[in-house]
Structure formats: C-alpha cells, structure tokens
Protein backbone atom coordinates (compact mmCIF):
# COMPACT_ATOMS: atom_id res chain seq x y z
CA UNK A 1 -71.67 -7.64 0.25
CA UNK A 2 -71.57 -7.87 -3.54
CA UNK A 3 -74.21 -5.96 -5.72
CA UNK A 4 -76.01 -8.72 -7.91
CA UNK A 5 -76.59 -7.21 -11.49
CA UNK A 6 -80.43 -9.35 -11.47
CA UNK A 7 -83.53 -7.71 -11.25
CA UNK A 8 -85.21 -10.24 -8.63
CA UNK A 9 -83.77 -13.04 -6.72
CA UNK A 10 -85.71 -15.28 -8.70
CA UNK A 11 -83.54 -14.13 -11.88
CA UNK A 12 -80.89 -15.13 -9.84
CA UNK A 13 -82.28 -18.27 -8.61
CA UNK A 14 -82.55 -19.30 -12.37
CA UNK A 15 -79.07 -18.58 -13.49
CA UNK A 16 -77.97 -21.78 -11.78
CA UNK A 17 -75.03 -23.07 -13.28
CA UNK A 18 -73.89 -19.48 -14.94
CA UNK A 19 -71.01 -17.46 -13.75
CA UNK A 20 -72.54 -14.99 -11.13
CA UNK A 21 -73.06 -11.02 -12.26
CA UNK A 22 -72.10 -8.57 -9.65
CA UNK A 23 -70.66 -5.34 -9.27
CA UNK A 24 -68.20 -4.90 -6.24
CA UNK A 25 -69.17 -2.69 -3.53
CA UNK A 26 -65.96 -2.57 -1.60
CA UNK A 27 -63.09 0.25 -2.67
CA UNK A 28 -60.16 -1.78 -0.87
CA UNK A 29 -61.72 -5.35 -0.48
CA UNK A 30 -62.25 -7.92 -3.06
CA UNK A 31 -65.57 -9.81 -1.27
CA UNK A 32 -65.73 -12.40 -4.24
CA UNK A 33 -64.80 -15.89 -4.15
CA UNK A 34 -64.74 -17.94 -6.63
CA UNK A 35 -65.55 -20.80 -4.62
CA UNK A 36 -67.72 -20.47 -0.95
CA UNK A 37 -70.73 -18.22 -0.17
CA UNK A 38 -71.18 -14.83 -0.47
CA UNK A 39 -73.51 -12.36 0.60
CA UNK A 40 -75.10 -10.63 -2.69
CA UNK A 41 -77.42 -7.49 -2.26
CA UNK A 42 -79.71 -7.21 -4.91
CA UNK A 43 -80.57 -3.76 -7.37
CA UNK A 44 -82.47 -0.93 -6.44
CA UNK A 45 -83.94 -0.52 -10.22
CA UNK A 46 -87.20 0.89 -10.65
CA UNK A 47 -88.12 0.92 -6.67
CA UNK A 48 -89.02 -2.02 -6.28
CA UNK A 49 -88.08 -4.19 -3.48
CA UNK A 50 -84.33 -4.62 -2.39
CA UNK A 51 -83.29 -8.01 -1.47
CA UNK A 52 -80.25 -10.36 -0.22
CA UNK A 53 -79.23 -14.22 -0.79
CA UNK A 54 -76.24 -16.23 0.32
CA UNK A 55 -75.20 -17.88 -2.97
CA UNK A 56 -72.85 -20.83 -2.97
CA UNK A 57 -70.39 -20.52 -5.67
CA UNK A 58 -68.19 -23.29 -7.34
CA UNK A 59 -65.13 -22.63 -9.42
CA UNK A 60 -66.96 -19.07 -10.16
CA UNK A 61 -70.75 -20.64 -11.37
CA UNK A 62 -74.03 -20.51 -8.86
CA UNK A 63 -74.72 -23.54 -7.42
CA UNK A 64 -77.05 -22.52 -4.80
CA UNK A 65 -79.22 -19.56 -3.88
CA UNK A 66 -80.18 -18.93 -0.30
C-alpha cells in the first residue's frame, strides 16, 4: 500500500487529472503503477483520521478515487 502525501481523501479526490503524490512504503517492492489501481493509505498528520482509496491511475495521473 502506497502512503498518499494528501491530508484527506477529499484532497485526493480533487487532484483528478494530476500525477499522484505518494511516498513508498515497501523496502524491496515497488507497489506503484503507472497505469491500474493501487491501494493508497492516507497520512497520519495531526491525528486525525487515517484513511484508504483504490485510485485508478492512467499513464501516472488519477483518474479515479475509490
């Protein structure tokens, strides 16, 4: 699962169309795809609530947030 450098989902839901912002969270994996869905896990800043989407990627930009 990727770490998704966005302070809410909603952030993320309005970046449609931008190349996604993530941190990997993998040492010997690469979990990003250009193109598919991954799973992104979103930032613990501040304490507020941690959340996930499925976000369908296309030739690296968000096309979809789940």
């Amino acid at each position: 699962m990727l770490l998704g450098l966005y302070d809410t989902k909603d952030a993320l839901r309005q970046s449609l169309g931008q190349p996604l912002h993530y941190l990997e969270t993998q040492l010997l994996i690469c979990e990003y795809r250009p193109s598919g869905v991954v799973a992104v896990r979103g930032a613990f800043a501040g304490g507020g609530k941690s959340w996930t989407a499925e976000v369908t990627l296309r030739d690296g930009h968000i096309v979809h947030v789940d």
